[in-house]
PDB file of N, CA and C in Angstrom:
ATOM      1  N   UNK A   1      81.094  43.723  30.504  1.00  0.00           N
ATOM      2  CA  UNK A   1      81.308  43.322  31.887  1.00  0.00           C
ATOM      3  C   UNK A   1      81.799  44.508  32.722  1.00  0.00           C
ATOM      4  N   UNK A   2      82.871  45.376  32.086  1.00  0.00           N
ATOM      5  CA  UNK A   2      83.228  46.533  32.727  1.00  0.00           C
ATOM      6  C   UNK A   2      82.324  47.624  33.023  1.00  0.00           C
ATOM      7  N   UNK A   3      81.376  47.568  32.489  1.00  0.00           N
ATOM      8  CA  UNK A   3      80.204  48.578  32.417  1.00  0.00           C
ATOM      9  C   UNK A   3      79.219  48.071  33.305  1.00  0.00           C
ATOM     10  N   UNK A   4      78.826  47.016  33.319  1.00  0.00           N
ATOM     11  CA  UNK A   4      77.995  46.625  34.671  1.00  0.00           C
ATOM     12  C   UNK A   4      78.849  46.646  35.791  1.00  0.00           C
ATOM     13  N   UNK A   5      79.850  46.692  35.940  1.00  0.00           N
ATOM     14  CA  UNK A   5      80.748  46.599  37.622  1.00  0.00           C
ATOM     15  C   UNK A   5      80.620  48.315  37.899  1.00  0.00           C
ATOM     16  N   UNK A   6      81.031  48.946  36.770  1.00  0.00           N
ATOM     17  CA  UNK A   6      80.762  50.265  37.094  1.00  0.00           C
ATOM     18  C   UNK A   6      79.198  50.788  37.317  1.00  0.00           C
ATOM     19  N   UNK A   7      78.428  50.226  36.819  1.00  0.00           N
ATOM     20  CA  UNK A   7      76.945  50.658  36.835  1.00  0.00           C
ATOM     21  C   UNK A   7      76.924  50.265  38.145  1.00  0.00           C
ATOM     22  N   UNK A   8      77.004  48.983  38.593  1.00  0.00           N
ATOM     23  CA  UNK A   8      76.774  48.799  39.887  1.00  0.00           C
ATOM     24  C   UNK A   8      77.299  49.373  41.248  1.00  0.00           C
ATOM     25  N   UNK A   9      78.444  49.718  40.673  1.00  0.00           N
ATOM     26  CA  UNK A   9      78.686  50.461  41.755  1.00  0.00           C
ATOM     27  C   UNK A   9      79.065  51.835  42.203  1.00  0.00           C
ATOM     28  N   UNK A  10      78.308  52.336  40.668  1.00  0.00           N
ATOM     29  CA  UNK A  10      77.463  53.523  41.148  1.00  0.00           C
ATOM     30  C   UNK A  10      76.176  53.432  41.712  1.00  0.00           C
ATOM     31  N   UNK A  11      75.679  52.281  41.505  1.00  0.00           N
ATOM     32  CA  UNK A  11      74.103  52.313  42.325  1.00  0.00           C
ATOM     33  C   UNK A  11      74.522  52.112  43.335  1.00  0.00           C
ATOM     34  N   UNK A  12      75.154  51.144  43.882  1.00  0.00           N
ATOM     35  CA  UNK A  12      75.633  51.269  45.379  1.00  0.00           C
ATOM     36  C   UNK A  12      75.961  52.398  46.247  1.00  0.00           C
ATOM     37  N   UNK A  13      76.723  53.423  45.778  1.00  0.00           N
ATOM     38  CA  UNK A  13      76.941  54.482  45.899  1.00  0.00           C
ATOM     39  C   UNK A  13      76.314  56.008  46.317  1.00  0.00           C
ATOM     40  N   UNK A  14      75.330  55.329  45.611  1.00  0.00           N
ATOM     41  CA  UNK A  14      73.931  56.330  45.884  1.00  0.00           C
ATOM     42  C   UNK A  14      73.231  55.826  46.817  1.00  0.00           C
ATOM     43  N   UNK A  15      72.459  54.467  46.444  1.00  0.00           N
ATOM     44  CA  UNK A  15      71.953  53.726  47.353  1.00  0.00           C
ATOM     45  C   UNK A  15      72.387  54.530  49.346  1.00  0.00           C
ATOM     46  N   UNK A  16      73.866  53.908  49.276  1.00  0.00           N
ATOM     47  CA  UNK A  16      74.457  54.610  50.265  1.00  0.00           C
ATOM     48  C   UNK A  16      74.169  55.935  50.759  1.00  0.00           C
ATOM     49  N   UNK A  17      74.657  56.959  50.027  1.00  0.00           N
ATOM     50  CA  UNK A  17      74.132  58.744  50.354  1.00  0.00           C
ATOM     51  C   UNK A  17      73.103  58.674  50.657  1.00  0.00           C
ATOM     52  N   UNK A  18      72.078  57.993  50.161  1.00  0.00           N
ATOM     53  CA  UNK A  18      70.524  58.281  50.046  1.00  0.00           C
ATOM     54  C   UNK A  18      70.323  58.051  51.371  1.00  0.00           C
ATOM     55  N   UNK A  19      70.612  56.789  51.967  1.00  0.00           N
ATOM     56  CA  UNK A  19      70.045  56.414  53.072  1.00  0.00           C
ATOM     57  C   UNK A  19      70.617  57.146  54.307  1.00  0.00           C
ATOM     58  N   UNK A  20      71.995  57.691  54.196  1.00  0.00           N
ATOM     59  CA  UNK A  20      72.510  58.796  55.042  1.00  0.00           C
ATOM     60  C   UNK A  20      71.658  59.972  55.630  1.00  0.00           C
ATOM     61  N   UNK A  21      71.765  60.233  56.714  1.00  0.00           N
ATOM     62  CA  UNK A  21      71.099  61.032  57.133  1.00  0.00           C
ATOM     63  C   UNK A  21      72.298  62.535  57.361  1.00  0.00           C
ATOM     64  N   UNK A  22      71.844  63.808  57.301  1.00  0.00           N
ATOM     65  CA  UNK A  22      72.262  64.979  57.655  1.00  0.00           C
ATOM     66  C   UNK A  22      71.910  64.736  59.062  1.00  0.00           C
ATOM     67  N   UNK A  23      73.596  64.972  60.092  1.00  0.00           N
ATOM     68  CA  UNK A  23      73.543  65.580  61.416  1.00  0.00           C
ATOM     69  C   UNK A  23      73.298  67.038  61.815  1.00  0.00           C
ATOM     70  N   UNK A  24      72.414  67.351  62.603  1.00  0.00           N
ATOM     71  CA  UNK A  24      72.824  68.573  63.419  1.00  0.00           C
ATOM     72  C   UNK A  24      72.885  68.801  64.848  1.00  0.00           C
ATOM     73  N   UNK A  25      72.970  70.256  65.280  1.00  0.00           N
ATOM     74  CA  UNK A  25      72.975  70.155  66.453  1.00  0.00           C
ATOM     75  C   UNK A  25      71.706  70.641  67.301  1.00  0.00           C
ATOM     76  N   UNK A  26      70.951  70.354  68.543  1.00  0.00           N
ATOM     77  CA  UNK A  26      69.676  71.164  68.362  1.00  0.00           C
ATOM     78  C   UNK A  26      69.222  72.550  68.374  1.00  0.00           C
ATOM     79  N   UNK A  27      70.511  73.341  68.613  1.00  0.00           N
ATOM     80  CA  UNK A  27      70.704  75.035  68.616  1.00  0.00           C
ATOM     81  C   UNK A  27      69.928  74.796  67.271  1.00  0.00           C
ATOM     82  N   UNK A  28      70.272  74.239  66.236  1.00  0.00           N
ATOM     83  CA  UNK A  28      70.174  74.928  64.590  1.00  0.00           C
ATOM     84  C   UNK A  28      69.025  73.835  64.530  1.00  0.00           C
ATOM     85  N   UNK A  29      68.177  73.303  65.370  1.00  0.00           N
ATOM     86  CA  UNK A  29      66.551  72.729  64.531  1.00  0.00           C
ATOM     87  C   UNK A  29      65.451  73.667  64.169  1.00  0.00           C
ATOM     88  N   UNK A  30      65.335  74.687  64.435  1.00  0.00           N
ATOM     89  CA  UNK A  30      64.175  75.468  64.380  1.00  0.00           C
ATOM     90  C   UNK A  30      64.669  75.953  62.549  1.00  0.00           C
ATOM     91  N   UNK A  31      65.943  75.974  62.183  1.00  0.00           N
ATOM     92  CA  UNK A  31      65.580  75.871  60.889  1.00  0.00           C
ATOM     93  C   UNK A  31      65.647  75.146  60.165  1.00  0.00           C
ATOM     94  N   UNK A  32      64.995  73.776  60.482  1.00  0.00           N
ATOM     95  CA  UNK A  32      65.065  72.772  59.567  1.00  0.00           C
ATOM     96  C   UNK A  32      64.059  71.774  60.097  1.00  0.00           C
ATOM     97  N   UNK A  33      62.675  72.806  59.735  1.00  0.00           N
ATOM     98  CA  UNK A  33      61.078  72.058  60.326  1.00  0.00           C
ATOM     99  C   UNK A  33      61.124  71.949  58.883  1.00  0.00           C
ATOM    100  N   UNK A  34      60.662  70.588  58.754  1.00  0.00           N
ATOM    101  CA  UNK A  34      59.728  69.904  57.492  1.00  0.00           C
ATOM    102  C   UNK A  34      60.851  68.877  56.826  1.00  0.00           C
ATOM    103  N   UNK A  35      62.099  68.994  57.478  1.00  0.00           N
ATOM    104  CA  UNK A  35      63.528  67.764  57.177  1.00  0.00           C
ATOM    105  C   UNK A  35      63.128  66.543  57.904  1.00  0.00           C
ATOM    106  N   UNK A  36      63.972  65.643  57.439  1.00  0.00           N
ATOM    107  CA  UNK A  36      64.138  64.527  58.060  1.00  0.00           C
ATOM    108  C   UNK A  36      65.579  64.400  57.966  1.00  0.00           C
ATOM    109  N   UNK A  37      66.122  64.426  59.431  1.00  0.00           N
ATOM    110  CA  UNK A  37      67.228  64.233  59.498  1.00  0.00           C
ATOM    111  C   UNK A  37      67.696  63.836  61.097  1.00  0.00           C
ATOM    112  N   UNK A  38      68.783  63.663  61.722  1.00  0.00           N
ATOM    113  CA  UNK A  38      69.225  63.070  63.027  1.00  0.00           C
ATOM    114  C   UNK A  38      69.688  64.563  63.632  1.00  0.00           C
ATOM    115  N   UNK A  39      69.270  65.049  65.235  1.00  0.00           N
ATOM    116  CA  UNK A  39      69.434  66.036  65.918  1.00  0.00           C
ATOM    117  C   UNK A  39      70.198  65.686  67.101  1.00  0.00           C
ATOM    118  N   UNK A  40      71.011  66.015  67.548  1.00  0.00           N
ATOM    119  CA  UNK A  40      71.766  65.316  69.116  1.00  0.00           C
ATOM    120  C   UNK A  40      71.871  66.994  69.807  1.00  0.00           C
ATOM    121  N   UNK A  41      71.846  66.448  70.946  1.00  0.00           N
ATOM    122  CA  UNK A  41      71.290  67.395  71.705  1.00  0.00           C
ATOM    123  C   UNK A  41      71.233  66.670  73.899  1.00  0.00           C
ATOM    124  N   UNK A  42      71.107  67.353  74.612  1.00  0.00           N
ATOM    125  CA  UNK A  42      71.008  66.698  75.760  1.00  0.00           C
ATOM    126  C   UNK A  42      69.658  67.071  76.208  1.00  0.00           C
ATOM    127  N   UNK A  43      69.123  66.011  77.235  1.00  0.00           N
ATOM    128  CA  UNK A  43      67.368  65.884  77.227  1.00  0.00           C
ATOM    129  C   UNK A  43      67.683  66.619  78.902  1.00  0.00           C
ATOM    130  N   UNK A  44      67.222  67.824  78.784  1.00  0.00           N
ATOM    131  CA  UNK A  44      66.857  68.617  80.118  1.00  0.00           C
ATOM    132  C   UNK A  44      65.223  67.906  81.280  1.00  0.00           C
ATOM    133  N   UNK A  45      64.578  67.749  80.391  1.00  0.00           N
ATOM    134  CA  UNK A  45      63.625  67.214  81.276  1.00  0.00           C
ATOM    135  C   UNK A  45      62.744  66.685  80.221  1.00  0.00           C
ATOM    136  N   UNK A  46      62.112  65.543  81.106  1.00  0.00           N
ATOM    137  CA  UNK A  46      61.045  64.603  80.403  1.00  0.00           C
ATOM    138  C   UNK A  46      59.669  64.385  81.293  1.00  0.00           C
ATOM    139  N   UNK A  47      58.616  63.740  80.329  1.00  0.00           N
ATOM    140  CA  UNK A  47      57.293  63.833  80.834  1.00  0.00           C
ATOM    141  C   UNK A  47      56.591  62.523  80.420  1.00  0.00           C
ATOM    142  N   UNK A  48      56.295  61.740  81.320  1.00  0.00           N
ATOM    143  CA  UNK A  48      55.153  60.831  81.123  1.00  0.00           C
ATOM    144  C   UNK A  48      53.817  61.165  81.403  1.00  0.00           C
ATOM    145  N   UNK A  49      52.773  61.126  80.217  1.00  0.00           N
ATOM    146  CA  UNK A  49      51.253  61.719  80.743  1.00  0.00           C
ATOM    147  C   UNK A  49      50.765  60.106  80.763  1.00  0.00           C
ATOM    148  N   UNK A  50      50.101  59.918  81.759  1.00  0.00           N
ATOM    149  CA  UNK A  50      49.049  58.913  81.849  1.00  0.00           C
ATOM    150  C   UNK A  50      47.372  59.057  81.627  1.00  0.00           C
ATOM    151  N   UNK A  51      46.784  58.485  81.562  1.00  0.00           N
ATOM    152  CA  UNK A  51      47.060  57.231  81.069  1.00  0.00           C
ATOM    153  C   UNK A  51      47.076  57.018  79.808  1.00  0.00           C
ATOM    154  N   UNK A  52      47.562  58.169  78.732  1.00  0.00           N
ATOM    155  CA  UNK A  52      47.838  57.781  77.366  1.00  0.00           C
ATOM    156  C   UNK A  52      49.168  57.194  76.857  1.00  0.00           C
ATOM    157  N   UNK A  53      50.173  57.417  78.187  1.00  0.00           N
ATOM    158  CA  UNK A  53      51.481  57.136  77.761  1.00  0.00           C
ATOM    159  C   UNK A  53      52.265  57.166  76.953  1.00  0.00           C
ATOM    160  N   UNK A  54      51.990  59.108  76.724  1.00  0.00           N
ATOM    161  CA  UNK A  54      52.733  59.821  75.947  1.00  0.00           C
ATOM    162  C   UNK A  54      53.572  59.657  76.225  1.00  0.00           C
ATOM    163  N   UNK A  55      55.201  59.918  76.052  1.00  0.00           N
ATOM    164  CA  UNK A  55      56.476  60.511  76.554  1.00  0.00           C
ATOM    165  C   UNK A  55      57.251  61.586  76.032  1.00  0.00           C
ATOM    166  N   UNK A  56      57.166  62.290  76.540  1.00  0.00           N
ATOM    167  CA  UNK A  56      58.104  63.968  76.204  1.00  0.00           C
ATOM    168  C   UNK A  56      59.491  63.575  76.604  1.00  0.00           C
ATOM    169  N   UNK A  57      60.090  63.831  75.697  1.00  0.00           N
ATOM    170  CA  UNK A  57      61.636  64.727  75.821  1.00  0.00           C
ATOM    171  C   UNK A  57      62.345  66.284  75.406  1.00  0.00           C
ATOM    172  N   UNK A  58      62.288  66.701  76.329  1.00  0.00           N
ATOM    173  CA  UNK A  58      62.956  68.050  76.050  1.00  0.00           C
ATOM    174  C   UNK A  58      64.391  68.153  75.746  1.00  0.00           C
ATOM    175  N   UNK A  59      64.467  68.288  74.741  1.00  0.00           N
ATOM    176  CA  UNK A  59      65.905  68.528  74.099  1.00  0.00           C
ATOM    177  C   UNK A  59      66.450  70.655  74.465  1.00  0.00           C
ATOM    178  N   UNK A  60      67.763  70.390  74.518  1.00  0.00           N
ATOM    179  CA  UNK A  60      68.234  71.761  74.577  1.00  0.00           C
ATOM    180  C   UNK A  60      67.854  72.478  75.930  1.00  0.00           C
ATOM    181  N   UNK A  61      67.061  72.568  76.689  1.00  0.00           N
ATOM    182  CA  UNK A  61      66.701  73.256  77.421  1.00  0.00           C
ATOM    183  C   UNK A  61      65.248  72.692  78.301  1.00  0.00           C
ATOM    184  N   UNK A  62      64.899  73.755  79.679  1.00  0.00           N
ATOM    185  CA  UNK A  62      63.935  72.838  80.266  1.00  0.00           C
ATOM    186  C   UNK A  62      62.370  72.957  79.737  1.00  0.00           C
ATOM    187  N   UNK A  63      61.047  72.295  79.994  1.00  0.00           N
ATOM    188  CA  UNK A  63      60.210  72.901  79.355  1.00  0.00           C
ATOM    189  C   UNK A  63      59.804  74.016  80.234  1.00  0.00           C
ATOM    190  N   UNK A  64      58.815  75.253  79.240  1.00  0.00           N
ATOM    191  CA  UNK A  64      58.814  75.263  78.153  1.00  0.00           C
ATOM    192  C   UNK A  64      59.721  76.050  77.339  1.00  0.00           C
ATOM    193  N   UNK A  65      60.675  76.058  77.474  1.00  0.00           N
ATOM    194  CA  UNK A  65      62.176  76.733  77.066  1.00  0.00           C
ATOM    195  C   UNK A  65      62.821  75.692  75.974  1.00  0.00           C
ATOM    196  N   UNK A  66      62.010  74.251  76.293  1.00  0.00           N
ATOM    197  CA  UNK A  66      63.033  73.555  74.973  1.00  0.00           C
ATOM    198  C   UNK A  66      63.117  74.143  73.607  1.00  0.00           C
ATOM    199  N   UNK A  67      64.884  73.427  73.003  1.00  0.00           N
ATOM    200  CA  UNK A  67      64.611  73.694  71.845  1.00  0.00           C
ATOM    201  C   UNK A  67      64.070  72.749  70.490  1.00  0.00           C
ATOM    202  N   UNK A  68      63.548  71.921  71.175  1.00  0.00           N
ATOM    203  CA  UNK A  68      63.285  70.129  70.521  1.00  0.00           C
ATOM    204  C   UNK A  68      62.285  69.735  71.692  1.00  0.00           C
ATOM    205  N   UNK A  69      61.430  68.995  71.229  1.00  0.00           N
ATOM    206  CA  UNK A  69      60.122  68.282  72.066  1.00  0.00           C
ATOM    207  C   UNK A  69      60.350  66.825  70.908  1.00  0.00           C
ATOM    208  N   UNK A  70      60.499  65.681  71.549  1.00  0.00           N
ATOM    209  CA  UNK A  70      60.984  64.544  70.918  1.00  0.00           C
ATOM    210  C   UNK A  70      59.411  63.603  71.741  1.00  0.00           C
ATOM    211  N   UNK A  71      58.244  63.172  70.872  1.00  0.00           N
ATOM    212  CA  UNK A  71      57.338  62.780  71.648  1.00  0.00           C
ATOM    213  C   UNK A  71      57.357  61.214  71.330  1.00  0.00           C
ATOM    214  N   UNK A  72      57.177  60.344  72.196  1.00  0.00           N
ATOM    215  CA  UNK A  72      57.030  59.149  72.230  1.00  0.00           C
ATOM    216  C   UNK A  72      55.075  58.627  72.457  1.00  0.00           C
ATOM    217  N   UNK A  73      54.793  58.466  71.312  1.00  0.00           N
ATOM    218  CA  UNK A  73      52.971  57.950  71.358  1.00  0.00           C
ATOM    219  C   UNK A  73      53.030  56.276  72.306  1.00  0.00           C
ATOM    220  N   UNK A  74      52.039  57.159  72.927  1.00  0.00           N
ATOM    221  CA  UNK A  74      51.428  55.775  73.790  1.00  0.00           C
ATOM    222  C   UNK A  74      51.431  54.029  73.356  1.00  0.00           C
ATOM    223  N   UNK A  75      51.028  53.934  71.531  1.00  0.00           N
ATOM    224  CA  UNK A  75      50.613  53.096  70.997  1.00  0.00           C
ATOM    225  C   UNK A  75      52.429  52.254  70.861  1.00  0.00           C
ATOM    226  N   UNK A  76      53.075  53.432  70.577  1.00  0.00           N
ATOM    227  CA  UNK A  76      54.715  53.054  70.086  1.00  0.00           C
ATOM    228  C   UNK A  76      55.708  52.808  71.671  1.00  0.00           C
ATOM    229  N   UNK A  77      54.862  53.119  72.548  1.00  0.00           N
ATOM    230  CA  UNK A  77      55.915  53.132  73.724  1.00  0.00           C
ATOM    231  C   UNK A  77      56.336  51.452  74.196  1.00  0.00           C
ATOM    232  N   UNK A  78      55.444  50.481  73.860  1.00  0.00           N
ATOM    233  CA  UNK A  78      55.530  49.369  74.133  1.00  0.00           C
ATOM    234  C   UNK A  78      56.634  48.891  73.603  1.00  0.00           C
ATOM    235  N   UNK A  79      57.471  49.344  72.299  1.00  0.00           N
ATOM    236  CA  UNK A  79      58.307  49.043  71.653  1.00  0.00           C
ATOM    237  C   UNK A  79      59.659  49.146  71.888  1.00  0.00           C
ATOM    238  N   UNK A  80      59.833  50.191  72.985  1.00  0.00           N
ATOM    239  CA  UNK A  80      61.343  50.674  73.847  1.00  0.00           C
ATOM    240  C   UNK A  80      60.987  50.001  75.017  1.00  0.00           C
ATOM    241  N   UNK A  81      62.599  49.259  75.235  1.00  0.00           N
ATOM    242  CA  UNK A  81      62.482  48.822  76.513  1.00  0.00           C
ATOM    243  C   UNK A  81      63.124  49.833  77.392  1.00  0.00           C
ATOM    244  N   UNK A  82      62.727  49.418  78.971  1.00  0.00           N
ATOM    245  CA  UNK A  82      63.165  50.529  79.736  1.00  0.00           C
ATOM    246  C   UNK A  82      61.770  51.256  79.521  1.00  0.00           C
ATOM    247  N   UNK A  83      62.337  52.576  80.376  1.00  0.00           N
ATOM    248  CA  UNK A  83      61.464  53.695  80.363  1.00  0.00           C
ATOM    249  C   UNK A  83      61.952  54.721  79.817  1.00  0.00           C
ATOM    250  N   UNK A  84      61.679  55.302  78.831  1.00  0.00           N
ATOM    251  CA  UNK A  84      62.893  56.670  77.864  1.00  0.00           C
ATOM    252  C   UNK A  84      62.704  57.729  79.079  1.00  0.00           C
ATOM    253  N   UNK A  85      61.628  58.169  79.731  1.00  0.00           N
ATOM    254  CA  UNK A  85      61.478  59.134  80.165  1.00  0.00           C
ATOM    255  C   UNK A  85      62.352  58.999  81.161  1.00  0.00           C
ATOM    256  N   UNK A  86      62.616  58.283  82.274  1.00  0.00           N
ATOM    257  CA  UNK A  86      64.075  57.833  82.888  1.00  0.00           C
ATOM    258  C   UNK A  86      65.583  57.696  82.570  1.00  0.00           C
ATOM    259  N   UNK A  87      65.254  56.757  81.216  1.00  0.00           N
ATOM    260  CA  UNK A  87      66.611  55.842  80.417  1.00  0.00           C
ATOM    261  C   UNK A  87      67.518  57.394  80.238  1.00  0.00           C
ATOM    262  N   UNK A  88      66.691  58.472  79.548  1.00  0.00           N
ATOM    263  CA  UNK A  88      67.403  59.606  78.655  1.00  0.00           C
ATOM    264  C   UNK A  88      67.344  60.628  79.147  1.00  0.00           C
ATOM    265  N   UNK A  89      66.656  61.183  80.545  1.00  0.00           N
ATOM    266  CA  UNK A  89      67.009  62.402  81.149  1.00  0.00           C
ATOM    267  C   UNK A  89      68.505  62.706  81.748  1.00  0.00           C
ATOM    268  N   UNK A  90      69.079  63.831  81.447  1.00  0.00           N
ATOM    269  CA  UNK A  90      70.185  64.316  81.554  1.00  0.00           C
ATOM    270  C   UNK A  90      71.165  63.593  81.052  1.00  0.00           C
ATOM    271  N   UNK A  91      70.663  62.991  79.389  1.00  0.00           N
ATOM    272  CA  UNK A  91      72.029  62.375  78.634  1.00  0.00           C
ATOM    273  C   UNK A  91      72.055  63.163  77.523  1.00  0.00           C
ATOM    274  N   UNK A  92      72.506  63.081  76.478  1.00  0.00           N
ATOM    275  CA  UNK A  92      73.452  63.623  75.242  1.00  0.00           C
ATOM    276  C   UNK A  92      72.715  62.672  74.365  1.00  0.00           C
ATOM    277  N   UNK A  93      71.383  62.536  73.920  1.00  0.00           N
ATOM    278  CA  UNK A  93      71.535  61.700  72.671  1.00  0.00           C
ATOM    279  C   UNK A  93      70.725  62.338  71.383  1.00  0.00           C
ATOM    280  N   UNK A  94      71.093  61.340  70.055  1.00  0.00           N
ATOM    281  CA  UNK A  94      70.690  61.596  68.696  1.00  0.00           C
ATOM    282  C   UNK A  94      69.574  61.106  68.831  1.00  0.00           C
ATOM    283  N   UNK A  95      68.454  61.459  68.005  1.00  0.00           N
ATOM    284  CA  UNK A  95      67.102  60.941  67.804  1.00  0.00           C
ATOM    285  C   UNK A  95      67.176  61.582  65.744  1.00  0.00           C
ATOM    286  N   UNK A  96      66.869  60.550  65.286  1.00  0.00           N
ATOM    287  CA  UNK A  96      66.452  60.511  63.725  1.00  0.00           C
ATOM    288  C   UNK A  96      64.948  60.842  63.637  1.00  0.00           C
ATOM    289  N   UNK A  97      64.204  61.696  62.559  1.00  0.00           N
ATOM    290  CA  UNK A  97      63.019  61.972  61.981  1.00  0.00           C
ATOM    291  C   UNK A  97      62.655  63.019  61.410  1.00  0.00           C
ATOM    292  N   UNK A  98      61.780  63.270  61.317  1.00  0.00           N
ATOM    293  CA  UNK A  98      61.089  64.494  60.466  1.00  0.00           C
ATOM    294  C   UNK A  98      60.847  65.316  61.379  1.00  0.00           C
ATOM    295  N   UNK A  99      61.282  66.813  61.451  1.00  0.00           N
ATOM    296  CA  UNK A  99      60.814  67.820  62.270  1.00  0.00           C
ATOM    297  C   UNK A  99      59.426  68.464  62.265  1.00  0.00           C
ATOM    298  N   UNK A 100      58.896  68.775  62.509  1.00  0.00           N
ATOM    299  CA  UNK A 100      57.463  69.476  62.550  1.00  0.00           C
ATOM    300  C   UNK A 100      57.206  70.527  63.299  1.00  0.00           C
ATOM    301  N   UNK A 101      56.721  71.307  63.142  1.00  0.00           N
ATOM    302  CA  UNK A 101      56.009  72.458  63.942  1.00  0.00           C
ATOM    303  C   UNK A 101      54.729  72.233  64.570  1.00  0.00           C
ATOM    304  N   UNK A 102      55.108  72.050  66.162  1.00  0.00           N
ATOM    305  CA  UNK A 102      53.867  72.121  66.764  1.00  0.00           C
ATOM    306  C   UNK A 102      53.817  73.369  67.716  1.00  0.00           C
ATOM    307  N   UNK A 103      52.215  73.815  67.497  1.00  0.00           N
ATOM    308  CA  UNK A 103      52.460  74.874  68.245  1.00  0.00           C
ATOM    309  C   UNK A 103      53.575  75.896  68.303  1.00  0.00           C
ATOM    310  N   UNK A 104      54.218  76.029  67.382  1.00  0.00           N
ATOM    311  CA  UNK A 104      54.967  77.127  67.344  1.00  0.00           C
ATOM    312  C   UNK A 104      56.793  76.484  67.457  1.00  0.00           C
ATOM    313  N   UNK A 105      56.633  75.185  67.988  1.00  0.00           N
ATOM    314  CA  UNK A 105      57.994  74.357  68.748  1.00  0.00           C
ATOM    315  C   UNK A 105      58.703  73.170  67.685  1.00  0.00           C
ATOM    316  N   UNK A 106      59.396  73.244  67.667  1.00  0.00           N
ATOM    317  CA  UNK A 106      60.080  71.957  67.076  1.00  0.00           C
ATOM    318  C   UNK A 106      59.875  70.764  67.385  1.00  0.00           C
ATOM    319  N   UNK A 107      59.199  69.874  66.548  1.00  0.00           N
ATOM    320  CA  UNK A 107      58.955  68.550  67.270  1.00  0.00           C
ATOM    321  C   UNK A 107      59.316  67.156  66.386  1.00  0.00           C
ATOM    322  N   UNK A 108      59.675  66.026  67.020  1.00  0.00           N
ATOM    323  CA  UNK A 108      60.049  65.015  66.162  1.00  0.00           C
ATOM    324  C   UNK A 108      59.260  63.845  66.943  1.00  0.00           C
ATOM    325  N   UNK A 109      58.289  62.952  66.256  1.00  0.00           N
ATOM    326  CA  UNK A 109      57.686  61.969  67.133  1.00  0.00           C
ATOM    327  C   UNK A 109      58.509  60.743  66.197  1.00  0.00           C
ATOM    328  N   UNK A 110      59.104  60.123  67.184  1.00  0.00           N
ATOM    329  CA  UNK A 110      59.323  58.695  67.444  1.00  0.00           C
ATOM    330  C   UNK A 110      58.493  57.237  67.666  1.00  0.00           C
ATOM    331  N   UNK A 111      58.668  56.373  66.124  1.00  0.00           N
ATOM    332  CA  UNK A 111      57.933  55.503  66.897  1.00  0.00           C
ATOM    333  C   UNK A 111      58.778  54.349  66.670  1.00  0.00           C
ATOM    334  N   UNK A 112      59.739  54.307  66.745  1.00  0.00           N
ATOM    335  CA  UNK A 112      61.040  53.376  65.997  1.00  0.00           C
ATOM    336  C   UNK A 112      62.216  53.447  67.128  1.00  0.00           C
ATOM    337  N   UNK A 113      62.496  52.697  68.798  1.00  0.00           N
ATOM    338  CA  UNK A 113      63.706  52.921  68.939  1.00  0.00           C
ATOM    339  C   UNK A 113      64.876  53.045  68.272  1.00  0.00           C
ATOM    340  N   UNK A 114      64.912  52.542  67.417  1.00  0.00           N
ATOM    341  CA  UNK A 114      66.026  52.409  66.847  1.00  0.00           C
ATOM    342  C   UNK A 114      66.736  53.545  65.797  1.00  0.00           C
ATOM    343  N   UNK A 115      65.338  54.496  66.147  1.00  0.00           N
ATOM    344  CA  UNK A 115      65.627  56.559  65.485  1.00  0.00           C
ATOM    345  C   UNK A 115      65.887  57.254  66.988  1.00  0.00           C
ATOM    346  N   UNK A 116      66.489  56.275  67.799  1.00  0.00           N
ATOM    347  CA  UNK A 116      67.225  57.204  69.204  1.00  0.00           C
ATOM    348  C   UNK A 116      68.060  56.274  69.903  1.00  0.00           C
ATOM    349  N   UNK A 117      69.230  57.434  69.847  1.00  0.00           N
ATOM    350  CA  UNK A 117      70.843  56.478  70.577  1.00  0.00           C
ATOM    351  C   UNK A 117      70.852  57.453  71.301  1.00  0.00           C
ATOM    352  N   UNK A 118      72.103  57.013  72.262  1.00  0.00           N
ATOM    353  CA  UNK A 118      72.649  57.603  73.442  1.00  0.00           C
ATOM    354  C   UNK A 118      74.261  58.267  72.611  1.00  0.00           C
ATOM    355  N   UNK A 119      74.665  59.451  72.292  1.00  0.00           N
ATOM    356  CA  UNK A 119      75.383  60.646  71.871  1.00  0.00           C
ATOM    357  C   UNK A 119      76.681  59.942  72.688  1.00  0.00           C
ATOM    358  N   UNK A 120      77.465  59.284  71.598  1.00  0.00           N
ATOM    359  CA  UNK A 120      78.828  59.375  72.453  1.00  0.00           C
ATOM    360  C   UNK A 120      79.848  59.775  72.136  1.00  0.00           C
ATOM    361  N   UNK A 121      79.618  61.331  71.910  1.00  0.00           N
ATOM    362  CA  UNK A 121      81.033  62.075  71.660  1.00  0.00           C
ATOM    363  C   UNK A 121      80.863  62.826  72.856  1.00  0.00           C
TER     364      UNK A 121
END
C-alpha cells in the first residue's frame, strides 16, 4: 500500500513538471526557435489582413523591428472573442507555443485563446 501512494505520487509529480511550461522574456526568443514554451513581452503594433483574417502581433518592438510576430490564422480567429488586434495593442501579455523561424523572425502561431493572457506583473 505504501508503495503505490508513493508510486503515485511520483506520477503526479511529473505529470505536473511535464505540463509546465518554461517562461521567458521576448529580448531572449530568438534563442529558443524550435521550443515550446510561454514568451511575455508588450505588443507594439498589430495587423489585420483581409480578407484572410490573418492577425499579427508584434511583440518587443514596432514592425519590422519586432522581436516576436505572434500570428493569429484566419480559420482560428473565430475562436477569440473581441478583436486581438485591438484587445492587445499596447499591453504586456504572455502567449504559449512553439517558436519558429519565419523568414529570418521569430514566430509563434496561435490557434488556442487560451495560449494568450494579458501579463499582470
Amino acid at each position: 500500500m505504501k508503495r503505490i501512494l508513493i508510486l503515485a505520487s511520483l506520477a503526479l509529480f511529473l505529470a505536473f513538471n511535464a505540463s509546465a511550461q518554461k517562461m521567458i522574456d521576448v529580448k531572449d526568443v530568438s534563442k529558443h526557435v524550435g521550443e515550446t514554451l510561454t514568451v511575455c513581452g508588450k505588443v507594439f503594433s498589430t495587423k489585420l489582413i483581409t480578407p484572410s483574417n490573418m492577425t499579427f502581433l508584434d511583440l518587443g518592438g514596432f514592425h519590422p523591428d519586432q522581436l516576436l510576430t505572434v500570428v493569429i490564422k484566419g480559420e482560428d480567429r473565430s475562436k477569440f472573442t473581441g478583436q486581438p488586434e485591438v484587445d492587445f495593442k499596447d499591453k504586456a501579455i504572455c502567449v504559449t507555443g512553439t517558436i519558429i523561424d519565419y523568414k529570418g523572425k521569430p514566430e509563434i502561431v496561435l490557434s488556442d485563446p487560451k495560449d494568450i493572457k494579458l501579463d499582470t506583473k
